[in-house]
Protein backbone atom coordinates (compact mmCIF):
# COMPACT_ATOMS: atom_id res chain seq x y z
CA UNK A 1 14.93 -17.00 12.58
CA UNK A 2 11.06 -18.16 13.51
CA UNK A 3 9.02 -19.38 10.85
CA UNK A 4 6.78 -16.30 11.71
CA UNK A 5 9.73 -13.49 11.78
CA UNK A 6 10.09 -15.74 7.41
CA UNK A 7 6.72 -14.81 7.19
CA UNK A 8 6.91 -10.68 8.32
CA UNK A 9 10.53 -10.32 6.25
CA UNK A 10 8.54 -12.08 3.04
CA UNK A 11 5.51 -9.84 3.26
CA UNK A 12 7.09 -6.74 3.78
CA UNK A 13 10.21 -7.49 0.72
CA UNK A 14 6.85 -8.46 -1.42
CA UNK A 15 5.27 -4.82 -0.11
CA UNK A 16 8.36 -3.21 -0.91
CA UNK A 17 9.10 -4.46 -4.36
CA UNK A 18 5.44 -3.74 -5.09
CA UNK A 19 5.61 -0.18 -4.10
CA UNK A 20 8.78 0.55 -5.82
CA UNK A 21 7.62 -0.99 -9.08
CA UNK A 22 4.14 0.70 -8.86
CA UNK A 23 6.45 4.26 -8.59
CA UNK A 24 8.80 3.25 -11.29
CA UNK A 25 5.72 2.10 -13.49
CA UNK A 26 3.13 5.03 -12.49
CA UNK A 27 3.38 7.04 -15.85
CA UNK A 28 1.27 3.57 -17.36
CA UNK A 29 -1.60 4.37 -15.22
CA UNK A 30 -4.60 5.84 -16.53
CA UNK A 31 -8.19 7.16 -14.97
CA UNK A 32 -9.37 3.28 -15.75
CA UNK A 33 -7.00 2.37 -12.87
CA UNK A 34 -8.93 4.79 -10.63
CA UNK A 35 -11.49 2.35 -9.66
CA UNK A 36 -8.85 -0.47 -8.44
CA UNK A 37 -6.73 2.12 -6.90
CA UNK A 38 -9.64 3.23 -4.57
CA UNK A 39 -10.74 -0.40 -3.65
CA UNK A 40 -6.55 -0.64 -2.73
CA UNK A 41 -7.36 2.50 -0.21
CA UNK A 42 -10.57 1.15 1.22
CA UNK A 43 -8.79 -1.93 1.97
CA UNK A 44 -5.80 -0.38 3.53
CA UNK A 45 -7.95 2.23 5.46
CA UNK A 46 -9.76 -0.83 6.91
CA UNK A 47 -6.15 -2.44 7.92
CA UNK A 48 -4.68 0.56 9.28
CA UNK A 49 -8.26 0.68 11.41
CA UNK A 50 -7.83 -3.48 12.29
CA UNK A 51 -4.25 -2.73 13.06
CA UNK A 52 -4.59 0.19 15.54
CA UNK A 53 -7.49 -1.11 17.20
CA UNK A 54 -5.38 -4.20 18.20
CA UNK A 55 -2.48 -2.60 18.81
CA UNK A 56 -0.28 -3.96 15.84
CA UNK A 57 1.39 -0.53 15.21
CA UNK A 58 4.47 -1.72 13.70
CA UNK A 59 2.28 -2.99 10.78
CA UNK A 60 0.08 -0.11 11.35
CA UNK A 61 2.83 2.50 10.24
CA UNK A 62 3.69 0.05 7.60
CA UNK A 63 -0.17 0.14 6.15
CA UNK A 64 0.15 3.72 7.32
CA UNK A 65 3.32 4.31 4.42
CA UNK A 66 1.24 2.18 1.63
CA UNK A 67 -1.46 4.11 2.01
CA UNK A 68 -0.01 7.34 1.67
CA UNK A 69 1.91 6.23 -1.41
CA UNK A 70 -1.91 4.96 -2.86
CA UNK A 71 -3.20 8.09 -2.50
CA UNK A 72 0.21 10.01 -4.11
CA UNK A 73 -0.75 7.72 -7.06
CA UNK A 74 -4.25 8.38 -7.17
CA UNK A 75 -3.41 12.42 -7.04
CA UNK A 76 -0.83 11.64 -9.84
CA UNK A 77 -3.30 10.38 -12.26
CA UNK A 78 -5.60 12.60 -11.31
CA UNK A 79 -3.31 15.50 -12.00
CA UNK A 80 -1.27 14.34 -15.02
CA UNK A 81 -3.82 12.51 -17.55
């Protein structure tokens, strides 16, 4: 395996693990997460926008799946607290 092929498997076990724990964790999270859950959405809007423009869509439909589990976190809190 290519040191660069290391690098994609790393990132996306990290993204992965992250996403499952944020799920398992999300009854924690409060309307004073709201703030650093938005900056995570600007910031992966403006990926998914870098990525598409330059025709990385592999990690474009990865970005793609964060976001939309960002945003079913943000409409948790908003709906449950």
């Amino acid at each position: 395996m290519k040191f660069d092929n290391a690098i994609v498997v790393a990132a996306l076990a990290i993204g992965a693990y992250q996403m499952v724990e944020s799920y398992s964790n999300r009854d924690k999270l409060t309307r004073e997460n709201l703030t650093y859950m938005s900056l995570g959405i600007a910031a992966s809007t403006l990926w998914l926008t870098h990525q598409t423009m330059n025709g990385a869509n592999a990690a474009a439909m990865y970005t793609a799946v964060g976001l939309l589990f960002q945003l079913y976190l943000v409409s948790y809190v908003l709906t449950t607290n």
